[in-house]
Protein backbone atom coordinates (compact mmCIF):
# COMPACT_ATOMS: atom_id res chain seq x y z
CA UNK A 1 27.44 5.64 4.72
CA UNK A 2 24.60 4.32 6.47
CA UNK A 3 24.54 0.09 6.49
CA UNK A 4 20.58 -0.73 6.88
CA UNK A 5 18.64 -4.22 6.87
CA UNK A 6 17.11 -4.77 3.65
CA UNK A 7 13.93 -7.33 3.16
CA UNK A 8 15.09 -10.70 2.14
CA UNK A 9 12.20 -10.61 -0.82
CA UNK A 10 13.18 -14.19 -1.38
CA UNK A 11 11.62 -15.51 1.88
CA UNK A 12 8.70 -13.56 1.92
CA UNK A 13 9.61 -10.44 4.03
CA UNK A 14 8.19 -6.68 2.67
CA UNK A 15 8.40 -3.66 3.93
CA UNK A 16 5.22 -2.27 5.93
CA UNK A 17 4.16 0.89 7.86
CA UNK A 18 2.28 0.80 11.46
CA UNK A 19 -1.51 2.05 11.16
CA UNK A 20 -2.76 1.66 14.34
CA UNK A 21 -1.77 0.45 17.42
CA UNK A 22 -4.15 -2.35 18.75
CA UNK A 23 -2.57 -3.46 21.88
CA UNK A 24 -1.71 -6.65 23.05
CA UNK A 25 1.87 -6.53 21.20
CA UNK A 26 -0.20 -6.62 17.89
CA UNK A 27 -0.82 -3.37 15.30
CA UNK A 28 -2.44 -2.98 11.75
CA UNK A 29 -0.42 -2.25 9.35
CA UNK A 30 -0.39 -1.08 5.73
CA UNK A 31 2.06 -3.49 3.27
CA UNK A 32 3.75 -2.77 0.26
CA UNK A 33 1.46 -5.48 -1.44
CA UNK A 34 -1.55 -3.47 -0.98
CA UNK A 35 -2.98 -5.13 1.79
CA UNK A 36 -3.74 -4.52 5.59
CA UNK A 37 -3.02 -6.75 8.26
CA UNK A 38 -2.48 -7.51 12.02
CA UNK A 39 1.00 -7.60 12.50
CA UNK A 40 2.28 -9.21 15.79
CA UNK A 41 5.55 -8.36 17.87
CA UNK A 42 7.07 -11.51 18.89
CA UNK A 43 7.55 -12.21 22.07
CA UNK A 44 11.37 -12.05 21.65
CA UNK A 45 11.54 -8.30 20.09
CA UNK A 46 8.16 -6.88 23.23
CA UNK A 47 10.46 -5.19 25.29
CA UNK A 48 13.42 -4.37 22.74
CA UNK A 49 11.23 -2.53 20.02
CA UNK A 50 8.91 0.25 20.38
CA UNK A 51 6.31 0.65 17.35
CA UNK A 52 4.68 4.47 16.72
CA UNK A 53 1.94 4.40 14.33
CA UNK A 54 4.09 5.82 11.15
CA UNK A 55 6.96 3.63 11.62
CA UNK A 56 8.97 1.96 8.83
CA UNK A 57 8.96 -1.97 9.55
CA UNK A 58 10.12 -5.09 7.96
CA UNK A 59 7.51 -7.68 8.13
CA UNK A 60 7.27 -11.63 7.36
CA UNK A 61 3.02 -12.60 6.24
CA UNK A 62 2.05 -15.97 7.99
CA UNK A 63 2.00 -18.75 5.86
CA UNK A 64 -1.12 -20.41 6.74
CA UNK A 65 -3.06 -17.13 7.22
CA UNK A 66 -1.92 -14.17 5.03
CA UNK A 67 -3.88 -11.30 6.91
CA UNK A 68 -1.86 -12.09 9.78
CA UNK A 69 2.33 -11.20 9.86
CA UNK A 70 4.91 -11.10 12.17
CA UNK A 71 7.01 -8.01 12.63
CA UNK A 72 10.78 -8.33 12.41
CA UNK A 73 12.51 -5.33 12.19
CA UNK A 74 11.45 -1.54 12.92
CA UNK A 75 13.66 1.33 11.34
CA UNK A 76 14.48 4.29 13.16
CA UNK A 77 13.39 7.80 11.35
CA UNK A 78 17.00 8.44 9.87
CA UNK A 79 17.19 4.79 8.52
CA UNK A 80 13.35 5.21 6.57
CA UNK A 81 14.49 9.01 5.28
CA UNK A 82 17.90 7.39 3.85
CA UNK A 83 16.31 4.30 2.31
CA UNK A 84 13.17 6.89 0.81
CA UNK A 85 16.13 9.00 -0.37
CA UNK A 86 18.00 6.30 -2.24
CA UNK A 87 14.77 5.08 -3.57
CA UNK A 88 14.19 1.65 -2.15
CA UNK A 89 11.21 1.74 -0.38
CA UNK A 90 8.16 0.97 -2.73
CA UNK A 91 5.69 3.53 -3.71
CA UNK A 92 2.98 2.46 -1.86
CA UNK A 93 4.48 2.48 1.35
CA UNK A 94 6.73 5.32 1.07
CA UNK A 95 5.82 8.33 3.09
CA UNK A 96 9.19 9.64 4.26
């Protein structure tokens, strides 16, 4: 029994899948709402979480501007193949 971190849909988080790396802690990344935007590692998860283009993630869309997010969680492979498995990752995002 894997345990994994779930989006908490109720404040806003989605799941989300790195594009491309930009640089500058920041990526584009493809949402399970359809759109693309410039996700940004906070400064508190830099050095603890390395993002590959393909990777699951967990994101939270700014408030103020919605084609910006931060990024709050990254999955490792294992995690995104057992969440794809039990079917909770959304269509649009699922590629595992």
């Amino acid at each position: 029994m894997v345990r994994v971190r779930l989006p908490k849909v109720r404040s806003g988080e989605m799941f989300a899948i790195a594009d491309q790396l930009l640089g500058a802690s920041k990526i584009r990344i493809a949402c399970a709402d359809g759109k693309s935007r410039l996700g940004r590692i906070p400064g508190k998860l830099r050095k603890r979480m390395w993002i590959r283009e393909g990777d699951l993630l967990i994101i939270l869309p700014w408030e103020f501007q919605d084609e910006k997010a931060n990024i709050l969680y990254r999955y490792t492979r294992t995690q995104a193949t057992h969440l794809s498995r039990r079917g909770k990752i959304p269509e649009l995002v699922d590629i595992f």
